[in-house]
N, C-alpha and C. Protein backbone atom coordinates (compact mmCIF):
# COMPACT_ATOMS: atom_id res chain seq x y z
N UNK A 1 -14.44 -19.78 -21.16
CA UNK A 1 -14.57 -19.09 -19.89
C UNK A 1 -16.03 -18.97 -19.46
N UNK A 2 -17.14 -18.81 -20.31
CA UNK A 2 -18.55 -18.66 -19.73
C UNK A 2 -19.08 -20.07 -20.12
N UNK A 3 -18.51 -21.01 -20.23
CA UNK A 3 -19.21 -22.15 -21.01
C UNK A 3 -20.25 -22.74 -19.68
N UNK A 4 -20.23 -22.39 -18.68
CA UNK A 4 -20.92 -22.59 -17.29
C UNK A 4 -21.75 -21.96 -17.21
N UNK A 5 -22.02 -20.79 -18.53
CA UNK A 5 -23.30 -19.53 -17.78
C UNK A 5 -24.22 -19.50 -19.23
N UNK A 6 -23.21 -19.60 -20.09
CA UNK A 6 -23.59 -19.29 -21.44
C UNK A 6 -25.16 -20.61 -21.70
N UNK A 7 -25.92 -20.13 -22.62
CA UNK A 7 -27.65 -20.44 -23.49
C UNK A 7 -27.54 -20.59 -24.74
N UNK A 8 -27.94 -21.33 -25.50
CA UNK A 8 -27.79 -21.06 -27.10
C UNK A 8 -29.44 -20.39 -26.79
N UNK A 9 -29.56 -19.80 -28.24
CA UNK A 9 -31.41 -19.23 -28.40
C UNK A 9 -32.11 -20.56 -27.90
N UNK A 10 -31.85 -21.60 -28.27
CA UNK A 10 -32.69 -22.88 -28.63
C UNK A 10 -32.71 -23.10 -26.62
N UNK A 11 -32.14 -22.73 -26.05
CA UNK A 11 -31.88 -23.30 -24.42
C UNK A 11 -31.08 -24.57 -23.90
N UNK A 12 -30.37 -25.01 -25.25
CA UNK A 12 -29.35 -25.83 -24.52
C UNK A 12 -28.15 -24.79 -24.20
N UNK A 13 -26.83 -25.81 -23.43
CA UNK A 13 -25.52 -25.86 -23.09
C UNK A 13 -24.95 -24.94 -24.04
N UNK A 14 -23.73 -24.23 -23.49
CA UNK A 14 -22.87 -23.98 -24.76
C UNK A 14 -21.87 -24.45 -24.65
N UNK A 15 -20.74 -25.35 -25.37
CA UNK A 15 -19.52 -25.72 -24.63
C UNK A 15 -18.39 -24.92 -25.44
N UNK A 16 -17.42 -25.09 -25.28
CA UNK A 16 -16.17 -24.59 -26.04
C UNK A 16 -15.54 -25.34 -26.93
N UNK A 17 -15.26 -24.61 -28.26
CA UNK A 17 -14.48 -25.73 -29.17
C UNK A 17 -13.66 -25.16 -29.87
N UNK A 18 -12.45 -25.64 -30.06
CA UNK A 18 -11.34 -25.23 -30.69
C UNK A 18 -11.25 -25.54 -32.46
N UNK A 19 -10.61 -24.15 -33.20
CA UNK A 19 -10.81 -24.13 -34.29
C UNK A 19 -8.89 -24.22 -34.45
N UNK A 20 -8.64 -24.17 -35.80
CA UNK A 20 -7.10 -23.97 -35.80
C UNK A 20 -6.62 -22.61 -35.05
N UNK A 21 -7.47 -21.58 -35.47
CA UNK A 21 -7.02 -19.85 -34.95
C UNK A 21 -7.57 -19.69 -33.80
N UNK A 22 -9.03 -20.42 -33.70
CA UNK A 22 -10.15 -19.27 -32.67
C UNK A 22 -10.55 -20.53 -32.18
N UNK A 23 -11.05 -19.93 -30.55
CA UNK A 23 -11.71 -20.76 -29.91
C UNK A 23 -13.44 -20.10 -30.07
N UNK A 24 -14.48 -21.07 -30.07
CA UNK A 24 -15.75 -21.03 -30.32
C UNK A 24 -16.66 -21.63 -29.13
N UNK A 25 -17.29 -20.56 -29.23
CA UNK A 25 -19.10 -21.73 -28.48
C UNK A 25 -19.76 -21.82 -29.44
N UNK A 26 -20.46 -23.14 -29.22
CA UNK A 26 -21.00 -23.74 -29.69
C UNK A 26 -22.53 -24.50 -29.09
N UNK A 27 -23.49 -25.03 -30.06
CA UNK A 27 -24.48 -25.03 -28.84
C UNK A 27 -24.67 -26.84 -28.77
N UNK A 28 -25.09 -27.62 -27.18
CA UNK A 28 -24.09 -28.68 -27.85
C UNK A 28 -25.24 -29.88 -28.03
N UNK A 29 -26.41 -28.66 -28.24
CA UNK A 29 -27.52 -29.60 -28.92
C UNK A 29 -27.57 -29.59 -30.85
N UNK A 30 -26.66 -28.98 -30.92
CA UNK A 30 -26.29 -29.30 -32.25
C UNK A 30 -27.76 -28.75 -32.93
N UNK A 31 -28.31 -27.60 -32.48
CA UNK A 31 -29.33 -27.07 -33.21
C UNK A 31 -29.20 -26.11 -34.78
N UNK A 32 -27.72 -26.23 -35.18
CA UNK A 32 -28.02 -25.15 -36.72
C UNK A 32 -27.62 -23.86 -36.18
N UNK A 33 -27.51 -23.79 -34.82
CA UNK A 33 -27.27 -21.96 -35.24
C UNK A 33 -25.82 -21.57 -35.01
N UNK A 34 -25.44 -20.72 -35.75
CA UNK A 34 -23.66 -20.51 -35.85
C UNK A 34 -23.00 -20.66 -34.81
N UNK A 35 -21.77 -21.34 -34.75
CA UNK A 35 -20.68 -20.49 -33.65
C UNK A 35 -20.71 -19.41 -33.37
N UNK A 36 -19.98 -19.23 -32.25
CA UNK A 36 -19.78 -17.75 -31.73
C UNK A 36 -18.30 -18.16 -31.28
N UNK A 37 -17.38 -16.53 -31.94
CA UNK A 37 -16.11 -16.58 -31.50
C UNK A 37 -16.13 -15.99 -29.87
N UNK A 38 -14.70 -16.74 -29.45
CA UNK A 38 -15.31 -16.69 -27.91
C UNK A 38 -14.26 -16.05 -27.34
N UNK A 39 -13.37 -15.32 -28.22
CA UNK A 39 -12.87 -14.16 -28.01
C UNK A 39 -13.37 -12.83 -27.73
N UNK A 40 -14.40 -13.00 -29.14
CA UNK A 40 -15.10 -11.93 -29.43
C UNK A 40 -16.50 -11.83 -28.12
N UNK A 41 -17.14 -12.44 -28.16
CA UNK A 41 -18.02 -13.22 -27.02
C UNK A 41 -17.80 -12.53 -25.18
N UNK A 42 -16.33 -12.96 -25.45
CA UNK A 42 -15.49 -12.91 -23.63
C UNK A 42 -15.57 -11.42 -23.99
N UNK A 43 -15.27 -10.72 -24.84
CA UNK A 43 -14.88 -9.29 -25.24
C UNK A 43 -15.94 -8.77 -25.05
N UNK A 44 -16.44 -9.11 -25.48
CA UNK A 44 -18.09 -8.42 -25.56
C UNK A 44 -18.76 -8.16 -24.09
N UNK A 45 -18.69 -9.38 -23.33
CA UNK A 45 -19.59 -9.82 -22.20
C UNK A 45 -18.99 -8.25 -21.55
N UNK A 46 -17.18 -8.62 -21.17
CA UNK A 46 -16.56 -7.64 -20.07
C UNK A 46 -17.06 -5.93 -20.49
N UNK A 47 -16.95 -5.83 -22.19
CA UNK A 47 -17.26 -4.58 -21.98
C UNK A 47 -19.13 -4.21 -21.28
N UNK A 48 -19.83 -5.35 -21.64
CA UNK A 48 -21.32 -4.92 -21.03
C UNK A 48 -21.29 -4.56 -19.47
N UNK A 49 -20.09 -5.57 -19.05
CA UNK A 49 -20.02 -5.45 -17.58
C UNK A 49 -19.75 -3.76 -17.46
N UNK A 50 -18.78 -3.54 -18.37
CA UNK A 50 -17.95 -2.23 -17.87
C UNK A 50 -19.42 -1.09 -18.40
N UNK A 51 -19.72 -1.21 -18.89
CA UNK A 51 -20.80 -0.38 -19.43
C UNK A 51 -21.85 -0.33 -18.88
N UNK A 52 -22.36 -1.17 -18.17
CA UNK A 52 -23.95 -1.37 -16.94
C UNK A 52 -23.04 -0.82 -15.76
N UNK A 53 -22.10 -1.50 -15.31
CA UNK A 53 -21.86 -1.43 -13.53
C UNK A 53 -20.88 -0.34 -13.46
N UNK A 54 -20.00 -0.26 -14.40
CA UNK A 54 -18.69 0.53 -13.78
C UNK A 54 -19.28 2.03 -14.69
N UNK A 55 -20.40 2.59 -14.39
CA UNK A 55 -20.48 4.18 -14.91
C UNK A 55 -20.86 5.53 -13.81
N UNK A 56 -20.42 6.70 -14.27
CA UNK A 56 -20.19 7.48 -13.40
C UNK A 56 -21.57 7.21 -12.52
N UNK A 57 -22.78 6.80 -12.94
CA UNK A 57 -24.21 7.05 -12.40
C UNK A 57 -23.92 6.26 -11.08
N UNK A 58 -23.82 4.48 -11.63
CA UNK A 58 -23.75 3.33 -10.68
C UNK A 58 -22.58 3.78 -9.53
N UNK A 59 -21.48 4.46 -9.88
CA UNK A 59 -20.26 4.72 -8.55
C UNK A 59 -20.87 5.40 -7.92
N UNK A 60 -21.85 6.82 -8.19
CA UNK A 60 -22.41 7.78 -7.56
C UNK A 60 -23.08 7.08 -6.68
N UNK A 61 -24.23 5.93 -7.60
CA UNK A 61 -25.42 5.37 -6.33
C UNK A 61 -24.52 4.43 -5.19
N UNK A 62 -23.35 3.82 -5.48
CA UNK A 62 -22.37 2.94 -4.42
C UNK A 62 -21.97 3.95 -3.55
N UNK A 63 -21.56 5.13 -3.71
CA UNK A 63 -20.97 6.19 -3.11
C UNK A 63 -21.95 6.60 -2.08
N UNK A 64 -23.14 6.65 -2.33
CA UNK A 64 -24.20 7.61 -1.75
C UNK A 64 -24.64 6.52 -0.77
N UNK A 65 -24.52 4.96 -1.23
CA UNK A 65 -25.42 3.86 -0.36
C UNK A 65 -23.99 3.91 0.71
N UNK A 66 -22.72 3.88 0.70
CA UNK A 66 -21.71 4.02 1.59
C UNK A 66 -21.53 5.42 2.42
N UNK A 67 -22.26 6.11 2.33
CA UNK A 67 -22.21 7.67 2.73
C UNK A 67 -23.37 7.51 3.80
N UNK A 68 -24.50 6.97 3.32
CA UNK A 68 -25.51 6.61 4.05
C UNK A 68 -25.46 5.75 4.98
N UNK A 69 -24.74 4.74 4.91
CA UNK A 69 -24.51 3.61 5.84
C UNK A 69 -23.31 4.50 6.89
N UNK A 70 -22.32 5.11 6.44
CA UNK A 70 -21.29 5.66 7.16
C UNK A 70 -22.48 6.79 8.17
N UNK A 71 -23.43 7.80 7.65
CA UNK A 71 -24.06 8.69 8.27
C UNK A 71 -24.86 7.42 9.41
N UNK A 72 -25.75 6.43 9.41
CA UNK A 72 -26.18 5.90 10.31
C UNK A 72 -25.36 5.29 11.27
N UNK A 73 -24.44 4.98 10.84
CA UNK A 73 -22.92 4.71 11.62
C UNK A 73 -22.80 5.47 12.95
N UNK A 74 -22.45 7.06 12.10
CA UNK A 74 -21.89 7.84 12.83
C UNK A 74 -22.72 8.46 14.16
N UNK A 75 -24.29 8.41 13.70
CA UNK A 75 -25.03 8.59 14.48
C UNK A 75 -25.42 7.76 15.60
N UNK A 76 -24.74 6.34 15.43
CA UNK A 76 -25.20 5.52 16.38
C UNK A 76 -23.73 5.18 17.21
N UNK A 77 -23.11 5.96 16.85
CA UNK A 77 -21.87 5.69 17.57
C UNK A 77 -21.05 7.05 17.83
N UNK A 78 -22.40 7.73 18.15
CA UNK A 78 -21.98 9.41 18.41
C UNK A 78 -21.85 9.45 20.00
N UNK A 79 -22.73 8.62 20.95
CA UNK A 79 -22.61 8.56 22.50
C UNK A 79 -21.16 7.64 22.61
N UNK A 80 -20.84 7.18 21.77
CA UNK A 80 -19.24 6.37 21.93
C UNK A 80 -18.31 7.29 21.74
N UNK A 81 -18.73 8.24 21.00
CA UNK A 81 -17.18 9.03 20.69
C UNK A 81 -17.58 10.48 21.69
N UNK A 82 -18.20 10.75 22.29
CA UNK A 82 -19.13 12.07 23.22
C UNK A 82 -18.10 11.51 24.51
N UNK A 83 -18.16 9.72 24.61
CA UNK A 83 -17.66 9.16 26.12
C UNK A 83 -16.01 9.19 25.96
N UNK A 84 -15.96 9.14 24.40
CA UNK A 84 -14.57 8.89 24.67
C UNK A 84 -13.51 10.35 24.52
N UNK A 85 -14.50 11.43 24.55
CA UNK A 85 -14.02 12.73 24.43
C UNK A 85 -13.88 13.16 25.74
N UNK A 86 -15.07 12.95 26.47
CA UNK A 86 -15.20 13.17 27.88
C UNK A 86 -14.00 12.22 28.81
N UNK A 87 -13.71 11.64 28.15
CA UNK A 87 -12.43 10.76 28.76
C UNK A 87 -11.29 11.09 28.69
N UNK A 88 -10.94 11.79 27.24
CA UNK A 88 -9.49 12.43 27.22
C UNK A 88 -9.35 13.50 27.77
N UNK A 89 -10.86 14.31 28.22
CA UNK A 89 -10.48 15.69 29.01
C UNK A 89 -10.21 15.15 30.04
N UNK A 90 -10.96 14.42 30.75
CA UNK A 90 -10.94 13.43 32.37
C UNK A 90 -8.94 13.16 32.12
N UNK A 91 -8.64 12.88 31.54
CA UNK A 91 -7.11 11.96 31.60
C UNK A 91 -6.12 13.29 31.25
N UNK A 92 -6.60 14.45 30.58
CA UNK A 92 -5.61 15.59 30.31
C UNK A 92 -5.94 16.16 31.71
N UNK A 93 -6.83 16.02 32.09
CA UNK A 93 -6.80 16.66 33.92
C UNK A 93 -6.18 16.08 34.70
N UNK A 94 -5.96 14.64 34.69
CA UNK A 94 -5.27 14.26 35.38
C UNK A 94 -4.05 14.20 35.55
N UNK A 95 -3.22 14.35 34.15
CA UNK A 95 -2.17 13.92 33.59
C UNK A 95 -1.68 15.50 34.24
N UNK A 96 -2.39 16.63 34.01
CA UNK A 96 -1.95 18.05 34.38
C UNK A 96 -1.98 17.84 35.69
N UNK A 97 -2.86 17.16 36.57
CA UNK A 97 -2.48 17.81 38.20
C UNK A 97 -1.86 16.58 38.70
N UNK A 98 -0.92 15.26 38.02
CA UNK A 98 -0.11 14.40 38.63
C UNK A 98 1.41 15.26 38.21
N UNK A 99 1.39 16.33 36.87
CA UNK A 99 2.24 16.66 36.92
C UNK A 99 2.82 18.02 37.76
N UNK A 100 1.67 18.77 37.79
CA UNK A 100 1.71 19.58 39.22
C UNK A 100 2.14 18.73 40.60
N UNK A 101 1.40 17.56 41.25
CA UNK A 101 2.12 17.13 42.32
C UNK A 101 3.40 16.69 42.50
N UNK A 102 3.94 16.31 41.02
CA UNK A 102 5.34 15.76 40.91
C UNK A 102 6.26 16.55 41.17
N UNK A 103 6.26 18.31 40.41
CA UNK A 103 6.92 19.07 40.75
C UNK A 103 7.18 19.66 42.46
N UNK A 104 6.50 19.36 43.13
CA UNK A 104 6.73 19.78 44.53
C UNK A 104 6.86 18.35 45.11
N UNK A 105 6.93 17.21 45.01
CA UNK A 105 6.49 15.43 45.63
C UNK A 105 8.16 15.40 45.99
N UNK A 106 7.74 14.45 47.10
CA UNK A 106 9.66 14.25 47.96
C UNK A 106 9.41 13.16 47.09
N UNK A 107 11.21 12.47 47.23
CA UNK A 107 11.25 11.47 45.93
C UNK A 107 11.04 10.37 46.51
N UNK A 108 10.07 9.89 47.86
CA UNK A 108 9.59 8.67 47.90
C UNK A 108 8.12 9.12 46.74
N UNK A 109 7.36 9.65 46.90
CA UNK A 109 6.29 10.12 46.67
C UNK A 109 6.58 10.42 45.00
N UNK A 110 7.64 11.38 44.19
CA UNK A 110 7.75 11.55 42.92
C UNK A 110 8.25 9.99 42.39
N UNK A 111 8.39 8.73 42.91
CA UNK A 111 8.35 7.95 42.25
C UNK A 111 7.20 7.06 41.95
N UNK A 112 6.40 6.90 42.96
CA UNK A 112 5.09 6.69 42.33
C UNK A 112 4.03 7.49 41.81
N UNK A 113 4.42 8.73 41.61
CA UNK A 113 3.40 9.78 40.92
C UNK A 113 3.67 9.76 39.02
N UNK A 114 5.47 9.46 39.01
CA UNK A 114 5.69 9.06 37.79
C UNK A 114 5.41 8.03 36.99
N UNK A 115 5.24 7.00 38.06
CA UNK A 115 4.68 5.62 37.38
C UNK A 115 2.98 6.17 37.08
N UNK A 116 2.38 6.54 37.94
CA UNK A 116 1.08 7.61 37.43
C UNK A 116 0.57 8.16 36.57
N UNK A 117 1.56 8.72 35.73
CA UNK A 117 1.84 9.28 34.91
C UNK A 117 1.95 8.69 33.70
N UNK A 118 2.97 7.48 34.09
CA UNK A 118 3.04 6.90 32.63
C UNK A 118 2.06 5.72 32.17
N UNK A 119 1.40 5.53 33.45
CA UNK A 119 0.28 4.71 33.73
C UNK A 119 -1.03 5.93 32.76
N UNK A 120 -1.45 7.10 33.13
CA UNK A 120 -2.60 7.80 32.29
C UNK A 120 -1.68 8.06 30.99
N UNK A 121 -0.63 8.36 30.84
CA UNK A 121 -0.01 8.30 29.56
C UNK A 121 -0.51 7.63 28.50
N UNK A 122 -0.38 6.24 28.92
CA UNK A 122 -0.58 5.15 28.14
C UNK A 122 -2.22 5.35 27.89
N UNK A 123 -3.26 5.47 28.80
CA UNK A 123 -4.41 5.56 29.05
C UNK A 123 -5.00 6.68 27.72
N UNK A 124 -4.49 7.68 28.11
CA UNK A 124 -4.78 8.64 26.88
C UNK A 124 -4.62 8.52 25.46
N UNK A 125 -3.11 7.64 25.28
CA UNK A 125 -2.82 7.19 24.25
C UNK A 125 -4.33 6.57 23.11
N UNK A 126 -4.45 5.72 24.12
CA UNK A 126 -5.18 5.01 23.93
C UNK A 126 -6.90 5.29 23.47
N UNK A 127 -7.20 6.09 24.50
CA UNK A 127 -8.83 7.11 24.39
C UNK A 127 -8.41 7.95 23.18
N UNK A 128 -7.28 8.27 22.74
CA UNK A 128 -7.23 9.14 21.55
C UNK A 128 -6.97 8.52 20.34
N UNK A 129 -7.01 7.05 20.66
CA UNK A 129 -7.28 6.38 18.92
C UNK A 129 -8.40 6.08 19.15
N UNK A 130 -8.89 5.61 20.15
CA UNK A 130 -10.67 5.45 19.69
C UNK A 130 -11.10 6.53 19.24
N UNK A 131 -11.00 7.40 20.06
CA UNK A 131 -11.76 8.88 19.36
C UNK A 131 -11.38 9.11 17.85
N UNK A 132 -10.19 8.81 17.51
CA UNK A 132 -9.49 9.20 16.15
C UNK A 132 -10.36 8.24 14.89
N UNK A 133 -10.78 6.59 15.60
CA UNK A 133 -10.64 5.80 14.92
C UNK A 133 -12.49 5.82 14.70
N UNK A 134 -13.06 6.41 15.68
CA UNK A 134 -14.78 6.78 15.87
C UNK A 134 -14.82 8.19 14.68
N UNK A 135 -13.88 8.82 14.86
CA UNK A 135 -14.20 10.30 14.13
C UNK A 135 -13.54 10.13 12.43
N UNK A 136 -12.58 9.15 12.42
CA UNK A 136 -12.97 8.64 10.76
C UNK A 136 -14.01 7.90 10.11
N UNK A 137 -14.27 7.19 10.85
CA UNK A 137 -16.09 6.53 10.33
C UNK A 137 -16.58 7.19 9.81
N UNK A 138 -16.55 8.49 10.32
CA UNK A 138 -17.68 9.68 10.14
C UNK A 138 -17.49 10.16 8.99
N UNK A 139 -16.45 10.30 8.67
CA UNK A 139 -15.42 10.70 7.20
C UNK A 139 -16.73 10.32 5.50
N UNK A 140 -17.59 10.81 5.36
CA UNK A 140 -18.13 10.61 3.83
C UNK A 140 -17.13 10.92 2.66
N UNK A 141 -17.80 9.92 1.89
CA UNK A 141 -16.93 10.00 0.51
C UNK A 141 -17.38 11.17 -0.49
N UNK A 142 -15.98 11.31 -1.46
CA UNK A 142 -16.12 12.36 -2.10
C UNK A 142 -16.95 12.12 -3.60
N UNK A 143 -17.75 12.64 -3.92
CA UNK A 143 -18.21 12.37 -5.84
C UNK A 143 -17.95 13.44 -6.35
N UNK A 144 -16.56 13.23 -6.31
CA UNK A 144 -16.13 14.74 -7.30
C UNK A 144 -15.96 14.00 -8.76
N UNK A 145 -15.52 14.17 -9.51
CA UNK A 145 -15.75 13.90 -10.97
C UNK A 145 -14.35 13.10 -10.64
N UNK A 146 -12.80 13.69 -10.07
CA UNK A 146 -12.28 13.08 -10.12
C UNK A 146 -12.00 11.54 -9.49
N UNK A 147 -12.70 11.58 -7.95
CA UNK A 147 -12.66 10.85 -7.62
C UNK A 147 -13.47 9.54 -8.33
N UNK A 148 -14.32 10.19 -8.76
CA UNK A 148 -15.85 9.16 -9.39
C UNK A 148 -14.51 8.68 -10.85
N UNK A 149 -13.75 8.88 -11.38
CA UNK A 149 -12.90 8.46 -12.62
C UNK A 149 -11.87 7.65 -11.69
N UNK A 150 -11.13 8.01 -10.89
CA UNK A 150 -10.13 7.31 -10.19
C UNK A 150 -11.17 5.55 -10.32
N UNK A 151 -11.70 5.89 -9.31
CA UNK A 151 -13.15 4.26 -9.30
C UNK A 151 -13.44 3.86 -10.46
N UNK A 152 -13.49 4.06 -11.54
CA UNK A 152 -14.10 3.82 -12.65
C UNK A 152 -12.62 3.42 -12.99
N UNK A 153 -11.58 3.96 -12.78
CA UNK A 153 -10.39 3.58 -13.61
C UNK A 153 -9.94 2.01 -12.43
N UNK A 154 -9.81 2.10 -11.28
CA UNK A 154 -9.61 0.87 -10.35
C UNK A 154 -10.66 -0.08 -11.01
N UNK A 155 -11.88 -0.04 -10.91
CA UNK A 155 -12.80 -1.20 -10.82
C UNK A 155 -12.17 -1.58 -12.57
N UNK A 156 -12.25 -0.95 -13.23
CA UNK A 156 -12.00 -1.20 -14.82
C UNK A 156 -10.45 -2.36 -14.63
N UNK A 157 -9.80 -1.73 -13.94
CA UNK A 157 -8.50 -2.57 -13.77
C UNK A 157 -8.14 -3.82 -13.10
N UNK A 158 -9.44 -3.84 -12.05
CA UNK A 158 -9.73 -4.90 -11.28
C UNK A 158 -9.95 -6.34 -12.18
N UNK A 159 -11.18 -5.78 -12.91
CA UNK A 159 -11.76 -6.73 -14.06
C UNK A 159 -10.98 -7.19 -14.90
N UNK A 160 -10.03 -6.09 -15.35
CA UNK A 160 -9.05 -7.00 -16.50
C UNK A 160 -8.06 -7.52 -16.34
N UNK A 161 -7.44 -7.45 -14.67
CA UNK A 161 -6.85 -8.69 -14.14
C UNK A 161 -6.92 -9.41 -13.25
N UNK A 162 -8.50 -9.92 -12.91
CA UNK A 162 -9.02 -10.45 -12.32
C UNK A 162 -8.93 -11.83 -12.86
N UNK A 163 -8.93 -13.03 -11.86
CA UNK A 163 -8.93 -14.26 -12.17
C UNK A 163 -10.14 -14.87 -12.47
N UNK A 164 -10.35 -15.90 -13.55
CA UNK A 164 -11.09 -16.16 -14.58
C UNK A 164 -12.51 -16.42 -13.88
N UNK A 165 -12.50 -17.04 -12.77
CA UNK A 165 -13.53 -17.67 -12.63
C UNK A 165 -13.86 -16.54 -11.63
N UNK A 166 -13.11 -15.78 -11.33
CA UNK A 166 -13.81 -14.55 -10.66
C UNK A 166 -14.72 -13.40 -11.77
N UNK A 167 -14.10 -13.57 -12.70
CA UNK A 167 -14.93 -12.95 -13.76
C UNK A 167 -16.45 -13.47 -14.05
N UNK A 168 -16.32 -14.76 -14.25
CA UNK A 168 -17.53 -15.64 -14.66
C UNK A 168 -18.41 -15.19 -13.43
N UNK A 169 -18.38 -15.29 -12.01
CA UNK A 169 -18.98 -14.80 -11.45
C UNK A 169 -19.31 -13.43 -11.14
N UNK A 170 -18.72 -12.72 -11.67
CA UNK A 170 -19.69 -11.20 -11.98
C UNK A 170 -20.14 -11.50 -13.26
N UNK A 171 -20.38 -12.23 -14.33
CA UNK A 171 -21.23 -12.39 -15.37
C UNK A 171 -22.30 -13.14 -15.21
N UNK A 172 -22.33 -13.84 -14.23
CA UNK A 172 -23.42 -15.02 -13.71
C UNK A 172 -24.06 -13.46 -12.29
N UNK A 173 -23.66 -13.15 -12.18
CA UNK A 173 -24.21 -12.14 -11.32
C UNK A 173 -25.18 -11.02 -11.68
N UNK A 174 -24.04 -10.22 -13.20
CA UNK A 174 -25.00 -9.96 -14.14
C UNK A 174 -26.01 -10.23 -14.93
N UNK A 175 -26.29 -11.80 -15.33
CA UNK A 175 -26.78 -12.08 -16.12
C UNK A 175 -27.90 -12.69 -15.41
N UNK A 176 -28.27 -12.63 -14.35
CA UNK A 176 -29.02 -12.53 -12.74
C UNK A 176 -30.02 -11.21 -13.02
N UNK A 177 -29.33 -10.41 -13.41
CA UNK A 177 -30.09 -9.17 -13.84
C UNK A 177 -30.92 -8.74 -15.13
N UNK A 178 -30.18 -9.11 -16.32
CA UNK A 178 -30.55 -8.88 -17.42
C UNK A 178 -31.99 -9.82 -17.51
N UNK A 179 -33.27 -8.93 -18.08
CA UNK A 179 -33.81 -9.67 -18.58
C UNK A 179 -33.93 -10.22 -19.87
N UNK A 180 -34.64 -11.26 -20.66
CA UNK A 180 -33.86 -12.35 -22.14
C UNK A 180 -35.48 -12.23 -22.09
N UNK A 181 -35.75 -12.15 -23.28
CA UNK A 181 -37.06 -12.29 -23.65
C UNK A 181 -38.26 -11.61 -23.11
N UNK A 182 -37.59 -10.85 -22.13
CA UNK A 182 -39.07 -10.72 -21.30
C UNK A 182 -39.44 -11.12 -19.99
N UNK A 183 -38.31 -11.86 -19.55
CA UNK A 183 -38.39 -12.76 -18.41
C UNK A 183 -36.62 -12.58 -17.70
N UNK A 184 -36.66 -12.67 -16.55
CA UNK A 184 -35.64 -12.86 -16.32
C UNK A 184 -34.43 -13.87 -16.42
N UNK A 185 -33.39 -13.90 -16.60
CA UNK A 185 -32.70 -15.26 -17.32
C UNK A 185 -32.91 -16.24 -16.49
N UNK A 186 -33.06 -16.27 -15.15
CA UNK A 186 -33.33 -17.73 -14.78
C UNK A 186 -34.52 -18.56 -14.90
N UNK A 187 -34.99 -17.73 -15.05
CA UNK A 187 -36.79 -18.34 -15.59
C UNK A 187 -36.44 -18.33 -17.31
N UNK A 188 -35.89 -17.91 -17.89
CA UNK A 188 -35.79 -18.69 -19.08
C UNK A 188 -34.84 -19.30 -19.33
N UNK A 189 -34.15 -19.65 -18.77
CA UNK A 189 -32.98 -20.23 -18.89
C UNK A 189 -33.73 -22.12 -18.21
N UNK A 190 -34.44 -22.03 -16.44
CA UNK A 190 -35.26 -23.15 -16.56
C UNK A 190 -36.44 -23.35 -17.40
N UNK A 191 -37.02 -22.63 -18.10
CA UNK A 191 -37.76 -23.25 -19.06
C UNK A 191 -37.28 -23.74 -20.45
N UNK A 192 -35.74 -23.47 -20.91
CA UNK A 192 -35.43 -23.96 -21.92
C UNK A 192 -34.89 -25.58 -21.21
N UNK A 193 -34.93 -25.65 -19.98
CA UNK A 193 -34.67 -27.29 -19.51
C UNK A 193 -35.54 -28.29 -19.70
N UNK A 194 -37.02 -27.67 -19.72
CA UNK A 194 -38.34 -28.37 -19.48
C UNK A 194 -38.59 -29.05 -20.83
C-alpha cells in the first residue's frame, strides 16, 4: 500500500514482497537492511496519522479556522441578510393590506387581488429562505468536549474505511510534513536520488 511513498535509510525504492504468512517491504537496492512487515508498517503509519491529525488540539484549531472563516462570512454578508429582512417586512405589509382590500373588493376586483396574494405569497416564501439560509452561515461550531470526540470518532472511522489509495494520499500528505533527518522529506528523499 505505501510502496509509492515509502524510503529505505539508504534512499532507494521500497517495493512489496510476499512471504508465505506476511507481506514485506523491502528496499529494492538490495542494501542489507531488514524487511519490514507491512502489516505492521500500514499499522503503524495509520495510527501516526491518527495521533498527529485526528487529536482533540488539531479538531479545536480546524474548528476555530471554520468559525473564523464562518465569522468573516457572516460579516460580509450581513448587508444581504439586513436587505433581505427589510424585504420580508416590505412583503408582510403587503400581504396584510392585499388582504384587507380583499375583504371589502367586488369579485371582479377580489379575483385579481387573490392572484396578488398568491403572487407575494410565493415572494415571501422565498425572502424567508434566503434570510433562513444567510442566518445559518452565521451558525459557529461547537468545541464542547463532546462534540470535539464525536469528530475524532468520524474522522477515525473515515480512515479505516477509506479506500486504499485514498489513504496513501493522506500519508504522502503527511509525510510532506514530517521532517527525516533534519530536513524535510522531500529534500531528503531528492537527495537520496542524486
Amino acid at each position: 500500500a505505501l510502496t509509492e511513498i515509502l524510503r529505505c535509510a539508504c534512499g532507494a525504492r521500497m517495493a512489496g514482497t510476499n512471504s508465505r504468512s506476511y507481506r514485506y517491504y523491502r528496499c529494492v537496492a538490495r542494501c542489507g537492511r531488514p524487511h519490514v512487515r507491512a502489516d505492521l508498517l500500514d499499522t503503524g503509519v495509520m495510527d501516526l496519522i491518527r495521533q498527529t491529525l485526528i487529536t482533540p488540539k488539531k479538531i479545536r484549531e480546524m474548528i476555530d479556522i471554520i468559525n473564523e472563516r464562518v465569522r468573516l462570512q457572516g460579516e460580509n454578508q450581513a448587508p444581504e441578510l439586513e436587505r433581505a429582512r427589510r424585504q420580508i417586512a416590505s412583503l408582510e405589509k403587503q400581504d396584510a393590506n392585499l388582504r384587507r382590500a380583499l375583504r371589502t373588493a367586488r369579485p371582479n376586483a377580489a379575483e385579481r387581488i387573490a392572484l396578488e396574494i398568491d403572487q407575494v405569497a410565493a415572494e415571501l416564501r422565498q425572502a424567508v429562505g434566503r434570510r433562513d439560509e444567510l442566518e445559518q452561515v452565521r451558525t459557529p461550531m461547537s468545541t464542547s468536549k463532546k462534540f470535539i470526540q464525536q469528530t475524532i470518532d468520524e474522522m477515525t472511522g473515515l480512515i479505516e474505511s477509506s479506500a486504499l489509495d485514498t489513504r496513501v494520499a493522506w500519508v504522502r500528505d503527511l509525510l510532506d510534513q514530517v521532517p527525516v533527518d533534519g530536513r524535510e522529506e522531500g529534500s531528503a528523499g531528492d537527495q537520496g536520488r542524486q
